[in-house]
Protein backbone atom coordinates (compact mmCIF):
# COMPACT_ATOMS: atom_id res chain seq x y z
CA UNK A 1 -0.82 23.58 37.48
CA UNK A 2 1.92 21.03 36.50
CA UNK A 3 0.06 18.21 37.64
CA UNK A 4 -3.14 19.17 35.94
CA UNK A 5 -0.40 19.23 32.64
CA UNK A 6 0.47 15.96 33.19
CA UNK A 7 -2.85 14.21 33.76
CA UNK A 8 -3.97 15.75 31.16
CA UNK A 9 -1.34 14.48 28.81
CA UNK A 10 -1.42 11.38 30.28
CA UNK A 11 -5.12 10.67 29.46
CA UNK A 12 -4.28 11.99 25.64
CA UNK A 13 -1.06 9.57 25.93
CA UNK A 14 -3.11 6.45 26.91
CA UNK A 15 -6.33 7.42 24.06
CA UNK A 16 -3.86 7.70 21.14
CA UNK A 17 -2.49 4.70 22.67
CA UNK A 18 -5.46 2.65 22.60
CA UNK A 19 -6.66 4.19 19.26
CA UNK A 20 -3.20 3.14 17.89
CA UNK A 21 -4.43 -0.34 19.44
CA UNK A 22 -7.93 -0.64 18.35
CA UNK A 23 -6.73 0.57 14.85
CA UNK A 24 -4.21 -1.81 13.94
CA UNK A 25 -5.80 -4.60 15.16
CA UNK A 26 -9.61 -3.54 13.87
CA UNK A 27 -8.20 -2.23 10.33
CA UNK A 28 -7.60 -5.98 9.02
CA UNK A 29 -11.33 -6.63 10.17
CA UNK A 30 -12.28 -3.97 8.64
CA UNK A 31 -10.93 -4.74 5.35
CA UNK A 32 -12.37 -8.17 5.35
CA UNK A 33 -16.05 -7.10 6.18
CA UNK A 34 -15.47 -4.39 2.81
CA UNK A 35 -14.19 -7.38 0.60
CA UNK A 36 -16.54 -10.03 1.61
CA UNK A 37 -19.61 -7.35 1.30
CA UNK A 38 -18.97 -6.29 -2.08
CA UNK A 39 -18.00 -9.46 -3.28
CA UNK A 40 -21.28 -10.70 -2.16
CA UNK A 41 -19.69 -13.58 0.13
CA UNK A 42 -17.56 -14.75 -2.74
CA UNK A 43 -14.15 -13.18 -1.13
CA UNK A 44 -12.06 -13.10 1.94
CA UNK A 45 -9.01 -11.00 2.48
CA UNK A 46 -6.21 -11.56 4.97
CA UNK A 47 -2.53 -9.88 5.36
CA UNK A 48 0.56 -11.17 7.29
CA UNK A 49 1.09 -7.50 8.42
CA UNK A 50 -0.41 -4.16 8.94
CA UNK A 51 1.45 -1.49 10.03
CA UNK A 52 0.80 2.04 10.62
CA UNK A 53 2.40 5.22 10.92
CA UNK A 54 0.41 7.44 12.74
CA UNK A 55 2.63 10.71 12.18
CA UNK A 56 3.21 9.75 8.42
CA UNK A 57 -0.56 8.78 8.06
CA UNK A 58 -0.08 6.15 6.09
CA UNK A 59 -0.84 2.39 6.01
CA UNK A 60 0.96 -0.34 4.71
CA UNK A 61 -0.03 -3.68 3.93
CA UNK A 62 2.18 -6.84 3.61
CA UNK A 63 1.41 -10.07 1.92
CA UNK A 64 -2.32 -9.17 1.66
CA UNK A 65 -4.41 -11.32 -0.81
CA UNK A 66 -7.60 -11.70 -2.27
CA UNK A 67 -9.02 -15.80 -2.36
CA UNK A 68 -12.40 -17.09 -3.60
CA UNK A 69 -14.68 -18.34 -0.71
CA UNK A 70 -16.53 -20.77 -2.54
CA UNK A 71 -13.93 -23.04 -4.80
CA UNK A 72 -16.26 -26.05 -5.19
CA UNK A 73 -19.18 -24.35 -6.93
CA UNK A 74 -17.56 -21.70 -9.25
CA UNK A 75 -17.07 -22.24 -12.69
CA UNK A 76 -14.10 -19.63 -12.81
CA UNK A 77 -12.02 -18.17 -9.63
CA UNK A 78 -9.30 -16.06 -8.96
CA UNK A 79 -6.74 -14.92 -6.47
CA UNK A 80 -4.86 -11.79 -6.10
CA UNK A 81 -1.75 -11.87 -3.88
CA UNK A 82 0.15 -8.39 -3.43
CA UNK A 83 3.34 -8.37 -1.79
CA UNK A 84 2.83 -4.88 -0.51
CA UNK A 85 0.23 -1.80 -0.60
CA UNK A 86 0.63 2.09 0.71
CA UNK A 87 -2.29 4.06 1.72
CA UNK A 88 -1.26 7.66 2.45
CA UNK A 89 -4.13 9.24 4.33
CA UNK A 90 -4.74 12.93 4.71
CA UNK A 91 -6.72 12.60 8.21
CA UNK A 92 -6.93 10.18 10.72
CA UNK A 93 -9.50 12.67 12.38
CA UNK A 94 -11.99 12.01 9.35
CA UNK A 95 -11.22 8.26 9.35
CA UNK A 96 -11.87 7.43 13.05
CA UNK A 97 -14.79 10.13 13.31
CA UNK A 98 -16.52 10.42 10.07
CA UNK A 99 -15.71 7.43 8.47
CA UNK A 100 -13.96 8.81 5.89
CA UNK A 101 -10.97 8.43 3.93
CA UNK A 102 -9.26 10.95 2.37
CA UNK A 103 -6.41 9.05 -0.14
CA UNK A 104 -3.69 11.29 -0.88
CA UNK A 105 -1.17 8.35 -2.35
CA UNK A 106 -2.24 4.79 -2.93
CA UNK A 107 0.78 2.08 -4.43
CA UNK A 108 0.31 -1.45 -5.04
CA UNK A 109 3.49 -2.94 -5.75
CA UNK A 110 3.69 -6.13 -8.24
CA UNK A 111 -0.08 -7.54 -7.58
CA UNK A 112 -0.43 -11.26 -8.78
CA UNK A 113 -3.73 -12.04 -10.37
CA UNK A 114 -4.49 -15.71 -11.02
CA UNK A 115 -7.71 -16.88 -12.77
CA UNK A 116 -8.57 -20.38 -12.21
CA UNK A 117 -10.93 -22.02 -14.23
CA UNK A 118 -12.97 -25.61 -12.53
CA UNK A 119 -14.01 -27.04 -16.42
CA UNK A 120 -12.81 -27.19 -19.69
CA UNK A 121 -16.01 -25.34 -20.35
CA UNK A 122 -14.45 -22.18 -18.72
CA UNK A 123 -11.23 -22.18 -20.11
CA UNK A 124 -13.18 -21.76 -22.92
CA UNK A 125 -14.26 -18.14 -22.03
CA UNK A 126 -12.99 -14.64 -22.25
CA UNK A 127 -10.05 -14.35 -19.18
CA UNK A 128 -9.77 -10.56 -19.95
CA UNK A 129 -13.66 -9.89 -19.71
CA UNK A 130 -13.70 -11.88 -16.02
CA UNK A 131 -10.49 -9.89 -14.90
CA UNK A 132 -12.48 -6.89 -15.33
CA UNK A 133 -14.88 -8.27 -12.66
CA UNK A 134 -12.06 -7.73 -10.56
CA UNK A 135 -11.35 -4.39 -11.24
CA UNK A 136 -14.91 -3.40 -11.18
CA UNK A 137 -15.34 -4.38 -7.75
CA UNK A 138 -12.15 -2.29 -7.29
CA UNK A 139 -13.04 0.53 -8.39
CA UNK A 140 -16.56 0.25 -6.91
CA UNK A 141 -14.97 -0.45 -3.08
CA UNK A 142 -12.40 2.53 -3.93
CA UNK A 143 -15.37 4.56 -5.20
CA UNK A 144 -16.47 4.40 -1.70
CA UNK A 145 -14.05 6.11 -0.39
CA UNK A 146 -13.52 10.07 -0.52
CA UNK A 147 -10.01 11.11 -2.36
CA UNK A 148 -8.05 13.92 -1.19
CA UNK A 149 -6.70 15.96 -3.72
């Protein structure tokens, strides 16, 4: 009976284990593939670190940043650098399984949006109406994911 216990919770030991694994090394993947989809290309993402809190089901991001792919052939660019994000997450179940994210807190502490411009031509334009190309692919990425209320 007791050893039966202890394979058994040595198997769940070594799968949250390599879940815990496959997670924090897959998640920064994962957040490229998102970005560079729905920026059709024009986007990469990349963080310094990722760490997770598997009891506290949260996620926090450090020194993650948004850069234009292509900086030879756009007119107008831009880069967001935030020095840190918090995803709070409701299941982990729902994530892994179902794909699924229930948000229950998201922060995004002092983001840094640049907007570089190639020509005096673009300078030219509106700034405000191109920054809300940013925050329309935002909210259509975040609109993606389910919300926990």
């Amino acid at each position: 009976m007791d050893q039966r216990f202890l394979i058994l919770l040595g198997i769940r030991l070594v799968v949250g284990l390599l879940l815990y694994y496959i997670i924090e090394y897959r998640f920064r993947e994962i957040i490229r593939v998102i970005v560079h989809r729905e920026s059709n290309g024009k986007y990469d993402f990349d963080a310094d670190d990722i760490d997770f809190s598997i009891w506290k089901k949260n996620i926090r991001l450090k020194n993650a940043a948004v850069m234009a792919t292509d900086t030879s052939n756009a007119v107008t660019r831009y880069q967001v650098k935030i020095p840190e994000v918090y995803l709070a997450i409701s299941s982990w179940k729902a994530l892994i399984f179902h794909r699924q994210i229930y948000v229950d807190s998201l922060s995004i502490q002092l983001p840094d949006v640049q907007t570089i411009a190639a020509s005096r031509a673009a300078r030219k334009s509106s700034v405000s109406l191109q920054a809300s190309e940013i925050f329309k692919v935002m909210r259509n990425t975040l609109g993606d994911c389910t919300y926990g209320g």
